[in-house]
Protein backbone atom coordinates (compact mmCIF):
# COMPACT_ATOMS: atom_id res chain seq x y z
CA UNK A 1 138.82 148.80 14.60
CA UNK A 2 139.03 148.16 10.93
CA UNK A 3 141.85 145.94 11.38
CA UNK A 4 139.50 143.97 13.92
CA UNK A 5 136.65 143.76 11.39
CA UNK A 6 139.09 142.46 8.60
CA UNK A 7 140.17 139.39 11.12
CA UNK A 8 137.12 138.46 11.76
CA UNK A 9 135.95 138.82 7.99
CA UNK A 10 139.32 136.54 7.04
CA UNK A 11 138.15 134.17 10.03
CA UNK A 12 134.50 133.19 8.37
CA UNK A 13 136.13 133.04 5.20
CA UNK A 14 138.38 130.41 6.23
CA UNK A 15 135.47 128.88 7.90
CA UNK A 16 133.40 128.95 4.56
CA UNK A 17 136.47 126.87 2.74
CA UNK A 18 136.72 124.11 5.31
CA UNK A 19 133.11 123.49 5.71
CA UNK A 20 132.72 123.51 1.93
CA UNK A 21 135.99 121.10 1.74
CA UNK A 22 134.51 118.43 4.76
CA UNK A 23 131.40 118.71 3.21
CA UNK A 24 132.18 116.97 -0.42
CA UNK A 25 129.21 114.60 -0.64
CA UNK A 26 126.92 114.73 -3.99
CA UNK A 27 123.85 116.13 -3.62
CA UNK A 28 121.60 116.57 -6.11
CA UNK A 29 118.56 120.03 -5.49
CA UNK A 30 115.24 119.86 -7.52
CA UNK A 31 114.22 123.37 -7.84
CA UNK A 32 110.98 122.62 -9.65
CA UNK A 33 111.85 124.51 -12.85
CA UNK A 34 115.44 122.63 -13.01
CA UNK A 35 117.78 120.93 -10.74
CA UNK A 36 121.52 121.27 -9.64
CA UNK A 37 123.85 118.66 -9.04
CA UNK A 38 126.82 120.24 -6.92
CA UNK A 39 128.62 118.89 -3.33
CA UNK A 40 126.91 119.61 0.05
CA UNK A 41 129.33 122.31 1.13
CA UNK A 42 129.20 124.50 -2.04
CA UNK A 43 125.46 124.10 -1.90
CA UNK A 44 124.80 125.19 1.78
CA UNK A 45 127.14 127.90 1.69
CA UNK A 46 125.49 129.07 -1.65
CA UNK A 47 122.06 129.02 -0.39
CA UNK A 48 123.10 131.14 2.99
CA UNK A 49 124.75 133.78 0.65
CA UNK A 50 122.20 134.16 -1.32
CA UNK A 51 119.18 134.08 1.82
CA UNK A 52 121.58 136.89 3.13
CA UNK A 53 121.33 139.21 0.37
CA UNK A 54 117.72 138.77 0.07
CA UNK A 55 117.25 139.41 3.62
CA UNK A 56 119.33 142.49 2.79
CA UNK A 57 117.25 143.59 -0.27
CA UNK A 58 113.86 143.44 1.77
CA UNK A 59 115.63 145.47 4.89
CA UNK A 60 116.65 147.93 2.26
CA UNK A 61 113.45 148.18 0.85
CA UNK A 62 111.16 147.98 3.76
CA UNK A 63 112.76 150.12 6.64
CA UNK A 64 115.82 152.22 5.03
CA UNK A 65 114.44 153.40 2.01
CA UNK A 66 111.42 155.05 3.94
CA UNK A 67 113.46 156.36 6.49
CA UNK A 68 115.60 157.88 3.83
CA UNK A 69 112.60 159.90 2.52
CA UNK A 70 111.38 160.84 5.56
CA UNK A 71 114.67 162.37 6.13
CA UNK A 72 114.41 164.16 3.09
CA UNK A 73 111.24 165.73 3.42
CA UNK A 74 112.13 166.70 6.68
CA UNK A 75 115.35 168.28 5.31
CA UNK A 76 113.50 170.36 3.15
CA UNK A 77 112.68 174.21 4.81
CA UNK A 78 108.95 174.20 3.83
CA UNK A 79 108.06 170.65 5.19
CA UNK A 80 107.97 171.50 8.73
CA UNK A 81 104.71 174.08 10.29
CA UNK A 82 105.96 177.58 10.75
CA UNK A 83 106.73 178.86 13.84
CA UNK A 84 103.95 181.40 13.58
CA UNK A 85 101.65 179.10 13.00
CA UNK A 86 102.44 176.97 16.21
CA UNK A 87 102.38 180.18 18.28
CA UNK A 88 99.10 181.31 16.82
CA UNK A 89 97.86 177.79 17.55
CA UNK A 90 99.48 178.03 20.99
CA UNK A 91 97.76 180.93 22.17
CA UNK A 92 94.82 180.54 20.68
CA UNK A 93 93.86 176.87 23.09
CA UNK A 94 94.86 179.68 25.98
C-alpha cells in the first residue's frame, strides 16, 4: 500500500513540473501591499500549495483539535458519571 501511495505521490509531482514547464507565460499578481512578477505555471501551482495548507490549518484547528480534547477528557477516570450515580438515578425514575 505504501508503495501505491508513493506512485501516485511521484505521478502529481511529475504532473506539477510539466504544467509549470507548458505554462511559461509572464504574469505579473498585484497583491495590494506588493506585486510578483513570476510565469503562469510557478504561480498557479504556488497558489494551490499554499490554499492547501491553509485549508489544512483551519481543518486542524476547527474539527481535530476539539476532537482531540474531547478525547482527552474522556480519557481521564473522573470525567465520566459514576456508575452509582447512574444506578441511583436509574431506580429512582422507577
Amino acid at each position: 500500500m505504501r508503495l501505491i501511495k508513493s506512485l501516485i505521490a511521484l505521478c502529481f509531482v511529475i504532473l506539477g513540473v510539466v504544467f509549470g514547464a507548458l505554462n511559461r507565460q509572464p504574469v505579473h499578481v498585484d497583491l495590494w501591499f506588493d506585486a510578483i512578477d513570476g510565469r503562469l505555471g510557478l504561480v498557479l501551482l504556488s497558489v494551490l500549495l499554499l490554499g492547501a495548507f491553509i485549508g489544512g490549518l483551519v481543518v486542524t484547528a476547527g474539527v481535530v483539535w476539539p476532537l482531540r480534547r474531547r478525547i482527552h477528557r474522556s480519557d481521564r477516570p473522573d470525567s465520566g458519571p459514576d456508575t452509582q450515580e447512574l444506578a441511583s438515578e436509574r431506580d429512582s425514575r422507577s
